[in-house]
Protein backbone atom coordinates (compact mmCIF):
# COMPACT_ATOMS: atom_id res chain seq x y z
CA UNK A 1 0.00 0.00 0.00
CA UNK A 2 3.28 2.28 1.17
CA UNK A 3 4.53 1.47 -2.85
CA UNK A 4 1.13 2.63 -4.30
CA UNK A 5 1.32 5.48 -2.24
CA UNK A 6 4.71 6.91 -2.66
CA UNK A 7 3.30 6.47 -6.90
CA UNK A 8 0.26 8.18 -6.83
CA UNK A 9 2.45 11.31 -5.03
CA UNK A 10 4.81 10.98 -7.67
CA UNK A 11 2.67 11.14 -10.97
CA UNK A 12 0.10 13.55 -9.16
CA UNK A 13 -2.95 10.97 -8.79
CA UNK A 14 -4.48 13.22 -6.16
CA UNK A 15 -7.80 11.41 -5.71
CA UNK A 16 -6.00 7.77 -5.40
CA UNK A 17 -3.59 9.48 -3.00
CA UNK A 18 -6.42 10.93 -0.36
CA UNK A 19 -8.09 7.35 -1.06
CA UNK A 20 -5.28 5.50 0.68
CA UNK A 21 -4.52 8.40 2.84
CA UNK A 22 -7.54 7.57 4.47
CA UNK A 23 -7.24 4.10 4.02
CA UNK A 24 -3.83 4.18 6.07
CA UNK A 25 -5.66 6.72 8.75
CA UNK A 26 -7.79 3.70 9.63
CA UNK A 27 -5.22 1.16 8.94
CA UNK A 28 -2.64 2.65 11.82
CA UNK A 29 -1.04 0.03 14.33
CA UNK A 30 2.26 -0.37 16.13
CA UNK A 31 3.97 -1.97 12.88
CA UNK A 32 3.10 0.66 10.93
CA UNK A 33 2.75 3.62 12.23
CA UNK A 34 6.40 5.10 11.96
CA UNK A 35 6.79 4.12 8.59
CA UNK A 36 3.54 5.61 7.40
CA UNK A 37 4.70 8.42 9.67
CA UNK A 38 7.78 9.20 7.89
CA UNK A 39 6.37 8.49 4.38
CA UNK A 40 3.08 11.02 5.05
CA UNK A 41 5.86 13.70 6.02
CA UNK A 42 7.89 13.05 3.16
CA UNK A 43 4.71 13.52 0.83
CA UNK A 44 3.46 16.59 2.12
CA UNK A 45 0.22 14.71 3.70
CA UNK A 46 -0.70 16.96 6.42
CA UNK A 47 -3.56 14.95 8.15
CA UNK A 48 -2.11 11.58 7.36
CA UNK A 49 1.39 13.09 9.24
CA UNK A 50 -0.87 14.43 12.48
CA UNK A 51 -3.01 11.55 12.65
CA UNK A 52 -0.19 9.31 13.03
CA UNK A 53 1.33 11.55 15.30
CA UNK A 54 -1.84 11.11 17.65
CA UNK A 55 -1.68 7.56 17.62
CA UNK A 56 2.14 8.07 18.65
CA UNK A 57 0.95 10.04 21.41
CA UNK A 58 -1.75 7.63 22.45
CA UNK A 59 0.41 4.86 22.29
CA UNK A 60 3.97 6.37 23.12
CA UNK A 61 5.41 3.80 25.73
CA UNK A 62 4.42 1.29 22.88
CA UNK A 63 5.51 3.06 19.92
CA UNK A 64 9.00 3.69 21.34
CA UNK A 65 9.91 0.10 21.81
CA UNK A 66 9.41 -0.76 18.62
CA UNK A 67 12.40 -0.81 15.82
CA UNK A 68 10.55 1.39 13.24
CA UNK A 69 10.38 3.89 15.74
CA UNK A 70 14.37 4.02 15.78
CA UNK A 71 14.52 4.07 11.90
CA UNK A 72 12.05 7.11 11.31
CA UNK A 73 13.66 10.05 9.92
CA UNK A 74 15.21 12.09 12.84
CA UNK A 75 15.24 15.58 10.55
CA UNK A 76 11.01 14.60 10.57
CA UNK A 77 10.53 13.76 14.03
CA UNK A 78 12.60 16.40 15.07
CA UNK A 79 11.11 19.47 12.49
CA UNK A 80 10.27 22.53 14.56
CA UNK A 81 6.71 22.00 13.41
CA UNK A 82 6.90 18.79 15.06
CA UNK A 83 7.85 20.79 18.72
CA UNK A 84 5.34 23.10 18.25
CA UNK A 85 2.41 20.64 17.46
CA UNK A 86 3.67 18.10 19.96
CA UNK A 87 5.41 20.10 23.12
CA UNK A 88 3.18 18.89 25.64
CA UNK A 89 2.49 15.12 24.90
CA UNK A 90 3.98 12.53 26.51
CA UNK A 91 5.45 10.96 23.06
CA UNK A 92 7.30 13.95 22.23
CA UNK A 93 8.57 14.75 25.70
CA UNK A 94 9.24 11.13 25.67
CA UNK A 95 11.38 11.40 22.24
CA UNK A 96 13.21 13.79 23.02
CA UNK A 97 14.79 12.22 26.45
CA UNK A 98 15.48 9.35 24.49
CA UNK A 99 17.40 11.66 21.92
CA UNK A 100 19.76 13.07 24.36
CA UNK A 101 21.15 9.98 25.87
């Protein structure tokens, strides 16, 4: 679904695009979240990017143990957008501790 995805950004197929947006949106779970995360941030998908950042901070303690979470793109997770959407939940406050050890 990720493959389809990253194709219907690239040749501008803007209605297929929302479709699995939204099909992702309902599809989000511990393996997938922090790929789909990094790919909806890469693609400009606003609402796919902060809906997966709510289930991050829903499931944080989760999220964080899991080995997609250490392969998301830092420069992403990190973007000053990020902070400002994110400075008070736990999965943020969480990331960044784990950044500075």
């Amino acid at each position: 679904m990720l493959d389809l995805l990253g194709m219907a950004n690239k040749y501008g197929f803007q209605s297929l695009e929302s479709a699995i947006s939204e099909y992702l949106k309902l599809s989000l779970s511990l393996k997938n979240v922090c790929v789909v995360f990094d790919m909806a941030s890469a693609y400009g998908l606003e609402k796919l990017r902060k809906q997966c950042l709510a289930y991050m901070d829903t499931h944080a303690s989760e999220v964080m143990k899991t080995e997609a979470f250490l392969n998301i793109t830092k420069v992403r997770l990190g973007h000053r957008a990020v902070y400002r959407e994110r400075i008070g939940s736990a999965f943020f406050k969480s990331f960044l501790w784990r950044r500075s050890i």
